[in-house]
Protein backbone atom coordinates (compact mmCIF):
# COMPACT_ATOMS: atom_id res chain seq x y z
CA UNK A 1 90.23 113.32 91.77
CA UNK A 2 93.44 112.21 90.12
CA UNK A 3 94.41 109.52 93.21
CA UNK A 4 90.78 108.61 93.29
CA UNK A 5 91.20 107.51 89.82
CA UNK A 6 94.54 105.75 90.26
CA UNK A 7 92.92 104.26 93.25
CA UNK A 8 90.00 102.78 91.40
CA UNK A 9 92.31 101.66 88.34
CA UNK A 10 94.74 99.68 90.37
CA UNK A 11 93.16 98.94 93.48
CA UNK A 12 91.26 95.21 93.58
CA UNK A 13 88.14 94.25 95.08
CA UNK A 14 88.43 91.94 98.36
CA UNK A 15 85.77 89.47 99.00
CA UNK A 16 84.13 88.79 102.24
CA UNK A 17 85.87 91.47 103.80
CA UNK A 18 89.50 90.16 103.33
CA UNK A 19 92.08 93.37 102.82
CA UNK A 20 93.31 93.86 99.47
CA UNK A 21 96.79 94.62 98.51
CA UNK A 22 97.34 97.21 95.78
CA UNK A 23 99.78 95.94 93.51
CA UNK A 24 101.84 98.63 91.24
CA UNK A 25 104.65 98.79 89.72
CA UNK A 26 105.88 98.53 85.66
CA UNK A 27 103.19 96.75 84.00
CA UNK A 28 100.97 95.40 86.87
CA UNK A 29 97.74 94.74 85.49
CA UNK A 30 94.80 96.98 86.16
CA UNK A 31 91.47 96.15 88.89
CA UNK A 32 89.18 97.85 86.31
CA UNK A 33 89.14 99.04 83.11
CA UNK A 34 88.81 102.73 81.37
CA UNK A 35 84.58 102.06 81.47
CA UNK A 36 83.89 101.10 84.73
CA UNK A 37 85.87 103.75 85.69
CA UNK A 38 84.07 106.11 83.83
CA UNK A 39 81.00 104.93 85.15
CA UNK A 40 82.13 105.32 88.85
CA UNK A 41 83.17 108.58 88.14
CA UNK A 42 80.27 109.65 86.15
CA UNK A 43 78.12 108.35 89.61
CA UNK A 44 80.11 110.00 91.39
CA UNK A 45 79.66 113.60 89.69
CA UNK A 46 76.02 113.08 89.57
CA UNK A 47 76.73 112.82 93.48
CA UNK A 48 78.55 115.89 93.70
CA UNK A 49 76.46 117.65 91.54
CA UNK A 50 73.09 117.07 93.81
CA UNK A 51 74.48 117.76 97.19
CA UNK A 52 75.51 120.87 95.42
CA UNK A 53 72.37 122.22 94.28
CA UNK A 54 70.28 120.86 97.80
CA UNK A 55 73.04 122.47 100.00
């Protein structure tokens, strides 16, 4: 869960399909901030959390 977060923090969004780079290094500037990230993982618990209880 800790590289998925890393991975949404520094990883940009490529339009159209282009690949993205991910850029990192001493103060590179973050894709998204601390509340989208929240709310991507807070979707993606609420994921987890159903397949869990259907099986």
């Amino acid at each position: 869960m800790g590289l998925f977060m890393v991975w949404l923090k520094y990883s940009p969004s490529a339009p159209d399909g282009e690949p993205a780079s991910v850029v990192l290094g001493p103060g590179a500037e973050p894709a998204r901030r601390e509340r989208r990230i929240n709310g991507v993982l807070t979707a993606v618990r609420g994921l987890l959390s159903y397949a869990v209880s259907v099986g």
